[in-house]
Protein backbone atom coordinates (compact mmCIF):
# COMPACT_ATOMS: atom_id res chain seq x y z
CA UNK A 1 -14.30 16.78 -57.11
CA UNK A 2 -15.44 19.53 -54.67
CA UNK A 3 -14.01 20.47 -51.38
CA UNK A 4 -16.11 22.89 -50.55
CA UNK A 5 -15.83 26.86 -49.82
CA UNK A 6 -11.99 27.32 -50.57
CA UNK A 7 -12.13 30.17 -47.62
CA UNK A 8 -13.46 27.89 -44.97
CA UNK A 9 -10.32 27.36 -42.46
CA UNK A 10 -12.93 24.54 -41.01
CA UNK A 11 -13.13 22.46 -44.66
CA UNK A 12 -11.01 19.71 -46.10
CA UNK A 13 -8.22 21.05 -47.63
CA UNK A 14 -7.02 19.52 -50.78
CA UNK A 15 -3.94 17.52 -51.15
CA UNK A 16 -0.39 18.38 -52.71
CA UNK A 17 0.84 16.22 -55.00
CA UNK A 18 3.42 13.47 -53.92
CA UNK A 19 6.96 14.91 -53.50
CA UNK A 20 6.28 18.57 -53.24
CA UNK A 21 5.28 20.01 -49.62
CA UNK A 22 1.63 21.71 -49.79
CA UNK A 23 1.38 25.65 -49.04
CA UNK A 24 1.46 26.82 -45.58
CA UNK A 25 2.51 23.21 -43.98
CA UNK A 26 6.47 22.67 -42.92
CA UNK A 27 8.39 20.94 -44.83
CA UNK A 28 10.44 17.80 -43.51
CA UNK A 29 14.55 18.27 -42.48
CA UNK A 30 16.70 16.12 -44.08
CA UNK A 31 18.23 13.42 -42.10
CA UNK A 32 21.47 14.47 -40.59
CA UNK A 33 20.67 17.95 -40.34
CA UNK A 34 19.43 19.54 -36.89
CA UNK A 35 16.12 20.52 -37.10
CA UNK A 36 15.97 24.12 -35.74
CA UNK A 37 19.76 25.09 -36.17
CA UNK A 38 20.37 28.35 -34.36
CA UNK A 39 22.01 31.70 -36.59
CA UNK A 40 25.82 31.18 -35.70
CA UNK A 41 25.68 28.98 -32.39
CA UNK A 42 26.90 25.47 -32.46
CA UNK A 43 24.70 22.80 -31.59
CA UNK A 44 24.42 20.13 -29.36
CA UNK A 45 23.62 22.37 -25.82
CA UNK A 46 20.93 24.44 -25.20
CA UNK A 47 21.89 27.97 -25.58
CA UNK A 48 24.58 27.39 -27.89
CA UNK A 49 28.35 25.73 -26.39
CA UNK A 50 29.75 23.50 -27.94
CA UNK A 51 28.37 19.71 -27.94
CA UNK A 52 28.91 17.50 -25.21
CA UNK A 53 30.45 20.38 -23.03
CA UNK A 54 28.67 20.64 -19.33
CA UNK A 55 27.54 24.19 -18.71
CA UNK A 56 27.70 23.87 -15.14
CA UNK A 57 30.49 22.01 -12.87
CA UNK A 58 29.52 18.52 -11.95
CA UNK A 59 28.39 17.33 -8.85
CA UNK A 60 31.83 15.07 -8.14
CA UNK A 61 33.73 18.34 -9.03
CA UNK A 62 32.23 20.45 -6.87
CA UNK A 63 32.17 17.77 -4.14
CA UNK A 64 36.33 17.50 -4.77
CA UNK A 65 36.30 21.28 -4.51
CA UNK A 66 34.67 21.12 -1.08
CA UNK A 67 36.93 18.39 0.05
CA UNK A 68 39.86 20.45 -1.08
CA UNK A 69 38.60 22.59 1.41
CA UNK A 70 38.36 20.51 4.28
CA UNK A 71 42.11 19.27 3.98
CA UNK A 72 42.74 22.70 3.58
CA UNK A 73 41.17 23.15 7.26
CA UNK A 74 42.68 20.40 8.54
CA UNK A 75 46.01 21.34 7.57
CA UNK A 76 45.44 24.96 8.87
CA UNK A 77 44.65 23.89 12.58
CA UNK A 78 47.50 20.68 12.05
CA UNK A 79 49.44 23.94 11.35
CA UNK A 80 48.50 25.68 14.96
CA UNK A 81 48.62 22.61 16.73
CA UNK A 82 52.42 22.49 15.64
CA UNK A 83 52.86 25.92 16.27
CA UNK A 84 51.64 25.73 19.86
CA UNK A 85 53.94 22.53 20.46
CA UNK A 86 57.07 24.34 19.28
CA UNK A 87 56.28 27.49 21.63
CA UNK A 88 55.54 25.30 24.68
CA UNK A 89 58.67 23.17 24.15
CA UNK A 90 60.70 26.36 23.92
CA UNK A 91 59.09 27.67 27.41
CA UNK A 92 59.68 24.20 28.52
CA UNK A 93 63.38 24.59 27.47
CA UNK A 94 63.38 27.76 29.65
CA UNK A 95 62.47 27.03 32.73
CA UNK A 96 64.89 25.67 35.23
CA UNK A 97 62.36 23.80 37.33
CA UNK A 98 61.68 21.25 34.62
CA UNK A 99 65.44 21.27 33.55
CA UNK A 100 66.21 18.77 35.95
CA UNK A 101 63.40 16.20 35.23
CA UNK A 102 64.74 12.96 33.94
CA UNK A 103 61.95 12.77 31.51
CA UNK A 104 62.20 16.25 30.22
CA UNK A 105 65.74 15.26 29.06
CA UNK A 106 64.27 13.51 25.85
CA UNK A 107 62.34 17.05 24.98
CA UNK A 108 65.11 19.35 25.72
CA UNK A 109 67.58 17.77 22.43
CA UNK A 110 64.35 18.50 20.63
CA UNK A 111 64.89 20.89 18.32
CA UNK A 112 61.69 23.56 18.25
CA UNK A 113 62.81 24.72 14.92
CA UNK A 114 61.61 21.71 13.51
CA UNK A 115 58.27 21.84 14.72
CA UNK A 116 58.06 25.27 13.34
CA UNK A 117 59.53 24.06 10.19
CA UNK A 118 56.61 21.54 9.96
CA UNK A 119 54.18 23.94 10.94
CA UNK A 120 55.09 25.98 7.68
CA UNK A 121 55.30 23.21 5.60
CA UNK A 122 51.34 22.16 6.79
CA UNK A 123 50.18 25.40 6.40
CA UNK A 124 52.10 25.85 2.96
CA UNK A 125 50.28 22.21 1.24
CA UNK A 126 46.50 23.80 3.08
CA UNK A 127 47.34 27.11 1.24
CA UNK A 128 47.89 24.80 -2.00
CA UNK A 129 44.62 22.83 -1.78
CA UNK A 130 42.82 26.23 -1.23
CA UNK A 131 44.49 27.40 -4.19
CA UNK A 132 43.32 24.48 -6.34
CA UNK A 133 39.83 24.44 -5.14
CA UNK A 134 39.49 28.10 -5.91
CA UNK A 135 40.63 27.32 -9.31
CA UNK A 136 38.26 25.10 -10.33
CA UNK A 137 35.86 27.14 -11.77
CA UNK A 138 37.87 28.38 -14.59
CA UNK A 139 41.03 25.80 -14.48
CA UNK A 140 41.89 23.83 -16.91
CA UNK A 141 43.59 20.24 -17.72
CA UNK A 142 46.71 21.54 -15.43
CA UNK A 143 44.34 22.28 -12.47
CA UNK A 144 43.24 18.61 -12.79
CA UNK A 145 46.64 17.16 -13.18
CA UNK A 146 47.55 18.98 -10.65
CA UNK A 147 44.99 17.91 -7.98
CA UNK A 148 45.34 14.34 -8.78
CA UNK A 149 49.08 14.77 -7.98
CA UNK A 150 48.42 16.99 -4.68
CA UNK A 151 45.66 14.26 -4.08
CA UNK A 152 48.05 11.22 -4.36
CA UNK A 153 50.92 12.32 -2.02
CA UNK A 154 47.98 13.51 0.44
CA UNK A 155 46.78 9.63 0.77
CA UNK A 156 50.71 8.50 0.49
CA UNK A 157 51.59 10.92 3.22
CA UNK A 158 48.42 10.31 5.29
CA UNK A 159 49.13 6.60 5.36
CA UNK A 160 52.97 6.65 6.52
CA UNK A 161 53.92 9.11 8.89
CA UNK A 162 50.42 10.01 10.64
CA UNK A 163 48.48 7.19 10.15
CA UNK A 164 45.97 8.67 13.21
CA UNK A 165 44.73 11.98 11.74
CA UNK A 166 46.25 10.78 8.41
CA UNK A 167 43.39 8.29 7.86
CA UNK A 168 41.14 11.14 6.88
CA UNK A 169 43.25 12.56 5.08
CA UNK A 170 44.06 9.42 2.90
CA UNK A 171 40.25 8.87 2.73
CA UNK A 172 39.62 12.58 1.47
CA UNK A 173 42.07 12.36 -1.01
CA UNK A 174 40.94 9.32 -2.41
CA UNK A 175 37.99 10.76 -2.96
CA UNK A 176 39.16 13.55 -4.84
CA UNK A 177 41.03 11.54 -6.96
CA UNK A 178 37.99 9.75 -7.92
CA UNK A 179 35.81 12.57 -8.67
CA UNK A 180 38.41 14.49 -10.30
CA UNK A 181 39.49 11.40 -12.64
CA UNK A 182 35.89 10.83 -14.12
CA UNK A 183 34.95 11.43 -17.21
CA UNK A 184 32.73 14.13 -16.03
CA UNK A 185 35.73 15.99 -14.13
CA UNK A 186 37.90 15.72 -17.28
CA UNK A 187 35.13 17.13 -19.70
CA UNK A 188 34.96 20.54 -16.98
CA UNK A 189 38.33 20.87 -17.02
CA UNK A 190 38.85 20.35 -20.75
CA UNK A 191 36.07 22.51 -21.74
CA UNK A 192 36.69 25.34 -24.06
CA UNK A 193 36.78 28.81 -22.47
């Protein structure tokens, strides 16, 4: 049997015997090996990483991190707005005009301290959710725990005592919960470092 000029690229080449790979042609993987394994890289992501492990944060992560954010907002200008209150009730409580309204009465066994007492403690729990959305990015499990728990007594607290403003505040929080608890969030915040 002839196939022709052996040096012709454009002829029939011959055939290698069952079994054994011909010259010059790949050869087949096994099955259960990758086929192009990278020298010293793990497989499973592009790049190397380790399999299953996102490379970049998730969109529901990064969406939590923004709402951290926004409470963190809120709670700074809930913060002023107490502030403010205090300071006027204490000019209130100085001025002997308004000393001798009936209705002022109420205001003047207010105590101003504790307005600036919850003004601290706002801007204290804003400073926290800036913390945790700044720690994020390289976080781990704790960071999630963590935000889950600020998350939950966020809604709690935005339910009972200031159910106006607090209904954002509950809503936000549930949100973050949510993203945070997926199994996308928990695969960012358990990946390996």
């Amino acid at each position: 049997m002839s196939f022709g000029d052996p040096n012709n690229p454009y002829g029939q080449q011959p055939q290698a015997p069952q079994g054994q790979p011909g010259y010059g042609y790949p050869q087949q993987t096994p099955q259960g090996v990758p086929a192009q394994a990278g020298y010293g890289y793990p497989q499973g992501t592009p790049g190397g990483g380790y399999p299953g492990t996102p490379l970049t944060m998730p969109g529901g992560v990064t969406a939590s991190r923004v709402l951290l954010f926004v409470i963190a907002t809120l709670q700074i200008i809930g913060a002023g707005i107490f502030m403010v209150a205090g300071a006027a009730v204490q000019k209130l409580k100085d001025d002997p005009t308004v000393q001798a309204d009936a209705q002022f009465e109420q205001l003047q066994d207010f105590p101003t301290g504790a307005l600036y007492a919850f003004a601290v403690l706002i801007l204290a729990w804003g400073i926290l959710a800036i913390v945790l959305g700044v720690k994020f990015g390289k976080g781990g499990n704790g960071i999630r725990v963590t935000t889950i728990v600020f998350a939950s007594i966020t809604a709690i607290a935005g339910i009972w005592p200031f159910v106006g403003i607090g209904l954002l505040h509950t809503i936000l929080a549930i949100l973050i919960i949510v993203f945070v608890a997926k199994s996308d969030g928990a695969a960012w915040f358990n990946r390996q470092r």
